[in-house]
N, C-alpha and C. Protein backbone atom coordinates (compact mmCIF):
# COMPACT_ATOMS: atom_id res chain seq x y z
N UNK A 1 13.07 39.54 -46.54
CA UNK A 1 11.76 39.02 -46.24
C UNK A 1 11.42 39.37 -44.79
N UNK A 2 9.84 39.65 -44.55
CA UNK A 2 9.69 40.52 -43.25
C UNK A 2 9.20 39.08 -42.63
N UNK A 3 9.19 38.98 -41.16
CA UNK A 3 9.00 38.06 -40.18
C UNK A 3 8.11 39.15 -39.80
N UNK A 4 6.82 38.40 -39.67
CA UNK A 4 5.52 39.10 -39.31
C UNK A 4 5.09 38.36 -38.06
N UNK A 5 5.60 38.53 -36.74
CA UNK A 5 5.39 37.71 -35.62
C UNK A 5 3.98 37.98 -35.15
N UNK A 6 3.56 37.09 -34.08
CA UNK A 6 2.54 37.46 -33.65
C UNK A 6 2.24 38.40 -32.49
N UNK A 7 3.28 39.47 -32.05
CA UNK A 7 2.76 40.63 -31.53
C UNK A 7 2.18 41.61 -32.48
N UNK A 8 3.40 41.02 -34.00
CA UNK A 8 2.81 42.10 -35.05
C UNK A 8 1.47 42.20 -35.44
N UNK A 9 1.02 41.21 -35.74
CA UNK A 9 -0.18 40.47 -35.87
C UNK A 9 -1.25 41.17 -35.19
N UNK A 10 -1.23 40.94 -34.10
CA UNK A 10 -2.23 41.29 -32.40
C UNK A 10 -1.91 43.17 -32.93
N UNK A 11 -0.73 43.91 -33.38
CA UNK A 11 -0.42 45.44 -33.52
C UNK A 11 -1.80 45.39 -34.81
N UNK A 12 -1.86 45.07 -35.82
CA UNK A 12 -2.78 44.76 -36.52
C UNK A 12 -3.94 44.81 -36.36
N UNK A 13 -4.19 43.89 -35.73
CA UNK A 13 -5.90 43.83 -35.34
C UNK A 13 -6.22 44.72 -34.42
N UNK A 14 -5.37 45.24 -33.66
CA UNK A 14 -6.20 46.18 -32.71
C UNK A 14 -6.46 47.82 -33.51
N UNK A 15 -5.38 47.83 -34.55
CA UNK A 15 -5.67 49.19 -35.32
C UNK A 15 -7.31 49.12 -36.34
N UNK A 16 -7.85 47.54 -36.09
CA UNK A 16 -8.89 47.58 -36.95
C UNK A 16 -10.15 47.99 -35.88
N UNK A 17 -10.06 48.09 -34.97
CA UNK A 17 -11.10 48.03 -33.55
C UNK A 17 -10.81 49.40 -33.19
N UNK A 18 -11.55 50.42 -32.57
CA UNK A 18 -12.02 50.98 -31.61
C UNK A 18 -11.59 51.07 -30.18
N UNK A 19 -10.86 51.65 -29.41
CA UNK A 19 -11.06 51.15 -28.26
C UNK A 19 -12.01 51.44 -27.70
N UNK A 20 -13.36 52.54 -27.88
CA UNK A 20 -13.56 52.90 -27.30
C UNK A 20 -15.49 51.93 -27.40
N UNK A 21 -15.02 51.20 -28.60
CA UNK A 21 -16.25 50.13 -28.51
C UNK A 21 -15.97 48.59 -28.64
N UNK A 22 -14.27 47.99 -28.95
CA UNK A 22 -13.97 46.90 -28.63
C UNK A 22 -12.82 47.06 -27.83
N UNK A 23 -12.43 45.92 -27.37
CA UNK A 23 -11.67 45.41 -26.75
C UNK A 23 -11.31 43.86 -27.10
N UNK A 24 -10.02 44.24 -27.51
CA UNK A 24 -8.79 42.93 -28.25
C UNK A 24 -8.21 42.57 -27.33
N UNK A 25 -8.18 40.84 -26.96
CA UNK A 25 -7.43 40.55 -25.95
C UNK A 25 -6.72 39.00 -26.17
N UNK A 26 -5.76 39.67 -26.14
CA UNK A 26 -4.83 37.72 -26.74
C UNK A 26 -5.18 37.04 -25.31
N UNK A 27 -5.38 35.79 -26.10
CA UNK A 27 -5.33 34.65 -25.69
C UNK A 27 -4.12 34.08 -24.87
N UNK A 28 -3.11 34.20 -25.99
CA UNK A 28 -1.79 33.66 -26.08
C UNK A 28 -1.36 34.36 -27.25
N UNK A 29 0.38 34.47 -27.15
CA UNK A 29 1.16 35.31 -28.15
C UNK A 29 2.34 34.65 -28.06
N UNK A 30 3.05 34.28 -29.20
CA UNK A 30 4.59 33.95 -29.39
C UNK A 30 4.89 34.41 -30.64
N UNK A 31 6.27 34.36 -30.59
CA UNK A 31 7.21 34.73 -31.62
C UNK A 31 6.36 34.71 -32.96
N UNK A 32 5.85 33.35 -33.41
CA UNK A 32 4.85 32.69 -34.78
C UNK A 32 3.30 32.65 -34.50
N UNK A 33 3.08 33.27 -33.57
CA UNK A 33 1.53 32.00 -33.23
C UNK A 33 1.13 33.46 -32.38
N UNK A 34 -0.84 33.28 -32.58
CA UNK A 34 -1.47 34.39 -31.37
C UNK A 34 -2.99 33.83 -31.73
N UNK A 35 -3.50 33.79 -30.74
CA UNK A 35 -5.21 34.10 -30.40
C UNK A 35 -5.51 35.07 -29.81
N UNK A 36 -6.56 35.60 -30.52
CA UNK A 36 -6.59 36.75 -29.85
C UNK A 36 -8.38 37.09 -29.85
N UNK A 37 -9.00 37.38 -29.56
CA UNK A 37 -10.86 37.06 -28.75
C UNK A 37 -10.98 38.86 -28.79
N UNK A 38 -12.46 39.19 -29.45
CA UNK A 38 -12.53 40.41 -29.87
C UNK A 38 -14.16 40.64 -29.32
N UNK A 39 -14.10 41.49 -28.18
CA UNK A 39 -15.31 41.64 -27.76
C UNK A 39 -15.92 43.18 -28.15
N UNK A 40 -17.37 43.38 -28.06
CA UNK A 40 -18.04 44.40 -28.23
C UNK A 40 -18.35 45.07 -27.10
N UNK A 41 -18.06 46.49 -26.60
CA UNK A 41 -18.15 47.39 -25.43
C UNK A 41 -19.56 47.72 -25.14
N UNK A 42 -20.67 47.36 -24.89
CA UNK A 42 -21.73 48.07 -24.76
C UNK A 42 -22.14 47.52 -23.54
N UNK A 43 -23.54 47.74 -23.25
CA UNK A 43 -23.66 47.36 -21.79
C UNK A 43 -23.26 46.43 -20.81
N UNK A 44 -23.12 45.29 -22.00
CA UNK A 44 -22.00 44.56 -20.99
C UNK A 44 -20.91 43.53 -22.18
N UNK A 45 -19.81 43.83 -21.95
CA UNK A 45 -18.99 42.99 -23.12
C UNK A 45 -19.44 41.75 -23.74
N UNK A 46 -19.43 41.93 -24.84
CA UNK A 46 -19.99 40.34 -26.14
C UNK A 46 -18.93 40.09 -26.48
N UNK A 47 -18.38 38.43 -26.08
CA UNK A 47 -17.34 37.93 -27.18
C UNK A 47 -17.96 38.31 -28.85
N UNK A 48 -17.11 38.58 -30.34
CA UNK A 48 -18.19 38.79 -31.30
C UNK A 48 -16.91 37.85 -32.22
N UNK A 49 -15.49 37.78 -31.24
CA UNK A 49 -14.63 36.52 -32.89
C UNK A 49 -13.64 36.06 -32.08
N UNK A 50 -13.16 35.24 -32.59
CA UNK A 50 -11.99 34.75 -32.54
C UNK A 50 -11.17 34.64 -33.32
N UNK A 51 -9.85 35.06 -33.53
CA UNK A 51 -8.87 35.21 -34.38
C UNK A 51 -7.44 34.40 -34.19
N UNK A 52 -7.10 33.34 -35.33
CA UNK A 52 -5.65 32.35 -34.64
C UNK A 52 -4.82 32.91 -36.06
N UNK A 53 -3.79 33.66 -35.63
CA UNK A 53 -2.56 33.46 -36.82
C UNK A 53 -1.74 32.31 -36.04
N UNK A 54 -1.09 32.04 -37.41
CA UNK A 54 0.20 31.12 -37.24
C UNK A 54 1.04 31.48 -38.40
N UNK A 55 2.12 31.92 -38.05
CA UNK A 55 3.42 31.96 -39.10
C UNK A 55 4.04 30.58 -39.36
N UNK A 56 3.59 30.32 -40.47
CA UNK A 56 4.61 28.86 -40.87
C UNK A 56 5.59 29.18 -40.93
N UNK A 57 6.72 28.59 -40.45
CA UNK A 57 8.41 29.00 -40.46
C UNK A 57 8.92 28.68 -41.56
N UNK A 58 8.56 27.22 -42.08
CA UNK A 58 9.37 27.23 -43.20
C UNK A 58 9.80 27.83 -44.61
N UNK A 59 7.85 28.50 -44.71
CA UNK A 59 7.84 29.06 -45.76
C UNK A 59 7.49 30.72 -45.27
N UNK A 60 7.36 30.79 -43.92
CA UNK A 60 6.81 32.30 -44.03
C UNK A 60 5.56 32.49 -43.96
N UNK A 61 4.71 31.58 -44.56
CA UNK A 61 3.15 31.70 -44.99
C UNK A 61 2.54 32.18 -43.64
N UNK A 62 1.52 33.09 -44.24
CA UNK A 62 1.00 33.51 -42.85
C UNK A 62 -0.90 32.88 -42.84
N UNK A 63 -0.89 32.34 -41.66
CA UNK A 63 -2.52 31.25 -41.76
C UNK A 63 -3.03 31.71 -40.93
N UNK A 64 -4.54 32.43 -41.04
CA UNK A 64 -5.06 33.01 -40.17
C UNK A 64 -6.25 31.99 -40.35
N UNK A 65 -6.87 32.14 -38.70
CA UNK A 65 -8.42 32.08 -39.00
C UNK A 65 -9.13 32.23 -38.00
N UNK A 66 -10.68 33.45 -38.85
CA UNK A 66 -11.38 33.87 -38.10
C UNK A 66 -12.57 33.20 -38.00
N UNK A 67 -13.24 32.79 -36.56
CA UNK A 67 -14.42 32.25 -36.61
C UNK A 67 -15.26 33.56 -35.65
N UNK A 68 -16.60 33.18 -36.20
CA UNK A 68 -17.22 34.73 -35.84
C UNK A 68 -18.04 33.74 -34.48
N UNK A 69 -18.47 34.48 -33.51
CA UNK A 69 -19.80 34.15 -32.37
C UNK A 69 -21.17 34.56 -32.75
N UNK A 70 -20.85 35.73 -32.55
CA UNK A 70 -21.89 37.01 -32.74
C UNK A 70 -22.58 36.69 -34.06
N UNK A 71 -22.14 36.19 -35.41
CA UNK A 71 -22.40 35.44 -36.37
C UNK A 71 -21.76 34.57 -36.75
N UNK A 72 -22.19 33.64 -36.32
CA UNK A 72 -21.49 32.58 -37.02
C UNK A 72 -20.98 32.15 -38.25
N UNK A 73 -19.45 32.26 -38.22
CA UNK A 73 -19.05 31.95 -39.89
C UNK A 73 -17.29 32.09 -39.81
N UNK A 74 -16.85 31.69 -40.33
CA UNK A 74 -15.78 30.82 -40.73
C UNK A 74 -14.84 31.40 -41.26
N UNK A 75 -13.68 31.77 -41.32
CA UNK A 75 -12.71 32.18 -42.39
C UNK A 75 -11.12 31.52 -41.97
N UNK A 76 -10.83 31.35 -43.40
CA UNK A 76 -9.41 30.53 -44.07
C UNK A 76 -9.03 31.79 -44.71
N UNK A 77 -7.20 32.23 -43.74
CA UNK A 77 -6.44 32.78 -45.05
C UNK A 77 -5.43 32.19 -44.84
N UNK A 78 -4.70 32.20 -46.31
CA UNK A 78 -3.34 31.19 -46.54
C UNK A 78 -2.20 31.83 -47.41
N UNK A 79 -1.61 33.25 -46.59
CA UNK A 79 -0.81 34.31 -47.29
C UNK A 79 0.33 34.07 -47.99
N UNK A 80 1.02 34.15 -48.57
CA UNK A 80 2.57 34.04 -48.69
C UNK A 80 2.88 35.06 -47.93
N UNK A 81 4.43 35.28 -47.95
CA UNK A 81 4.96 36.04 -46.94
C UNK A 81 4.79 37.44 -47.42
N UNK A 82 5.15 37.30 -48.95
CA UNK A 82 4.87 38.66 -49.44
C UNK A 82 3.32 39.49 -49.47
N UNK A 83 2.63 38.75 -49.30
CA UNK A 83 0.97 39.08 -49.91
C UNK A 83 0.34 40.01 -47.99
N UNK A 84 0.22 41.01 -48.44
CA UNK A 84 -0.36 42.19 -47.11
C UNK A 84 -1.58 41.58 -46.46
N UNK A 85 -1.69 42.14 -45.16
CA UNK A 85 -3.03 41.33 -44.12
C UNK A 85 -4.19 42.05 -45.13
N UNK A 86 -4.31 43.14 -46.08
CA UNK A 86 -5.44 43.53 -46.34
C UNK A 86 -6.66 42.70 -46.29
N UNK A 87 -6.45 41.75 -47.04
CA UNK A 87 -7.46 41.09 -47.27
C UNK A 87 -8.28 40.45 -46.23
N UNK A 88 -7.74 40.56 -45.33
CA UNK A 88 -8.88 40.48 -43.72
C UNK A 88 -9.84 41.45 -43.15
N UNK A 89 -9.42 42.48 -43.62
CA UNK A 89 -10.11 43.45 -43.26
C UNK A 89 -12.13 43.36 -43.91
N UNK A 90 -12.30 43.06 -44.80
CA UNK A 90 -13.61 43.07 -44.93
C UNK A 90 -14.06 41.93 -44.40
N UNK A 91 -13.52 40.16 -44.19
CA UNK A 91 -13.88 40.00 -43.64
C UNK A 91 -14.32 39.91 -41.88
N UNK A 92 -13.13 40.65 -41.78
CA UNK A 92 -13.77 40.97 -39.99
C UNK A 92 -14.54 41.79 -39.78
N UNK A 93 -14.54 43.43 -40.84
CA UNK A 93 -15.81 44.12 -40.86
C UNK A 93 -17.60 43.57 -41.01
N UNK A 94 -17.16 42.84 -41.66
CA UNK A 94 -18.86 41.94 -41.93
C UNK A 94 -18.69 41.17 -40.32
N UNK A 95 -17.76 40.60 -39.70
CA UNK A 95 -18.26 40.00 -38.43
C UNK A 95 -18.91 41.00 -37.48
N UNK A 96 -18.26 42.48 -37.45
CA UNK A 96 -18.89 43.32 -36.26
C UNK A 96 -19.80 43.70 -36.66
N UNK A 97 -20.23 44.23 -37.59
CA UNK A 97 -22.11 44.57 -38.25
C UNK A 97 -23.05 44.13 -37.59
């Protein structure tokens, strides 16, 4: 069983961004746990989300959640250990639009 820490996590989200039009910047990072604040590059940087994993230890489960600025809106995920980050990906694409 893979231990998906939260640098891994933060390795993740930045392969979904741009550098050259966002900029990903943790909050905070440990072993289980990361925030990490996702701004837009244009004339002058826009916070546009906020992103909190937490690795539950006991079970592995991986709990993300994204709240958007830029649009406001909400997201709950509640992974098992086995189940891939895919499923984040469209919703963070609909946040930068």
């Amino acid at each position: 069983m893979k231990f998906f820490s939260g640098s891994d996590f933060l390795v993740f989200i930045k392969r979904q961004f741009s550098e050259e039009r966002y900029r990903v910047d943790p909050t905070y990072l440990t072993a289980n746990s990361a925030k990490i604040s996702v701004f837009r590059r244009e004339f002058s940087e826009e916070r546009i989300m906020d992103i909190e994993y937490l690795l539950f230890l006991p079970t592995l489960e991986k709990r993300i959640f994204i709240h958007g600025i830029r649009h406001p809106s909400n997201y709950q995920f509640f992974l098992e250990s086995f189940e891939p980050l895919d499923e984040l990906i469209g919703s963070i694409h609909h946040l930068i639009e």
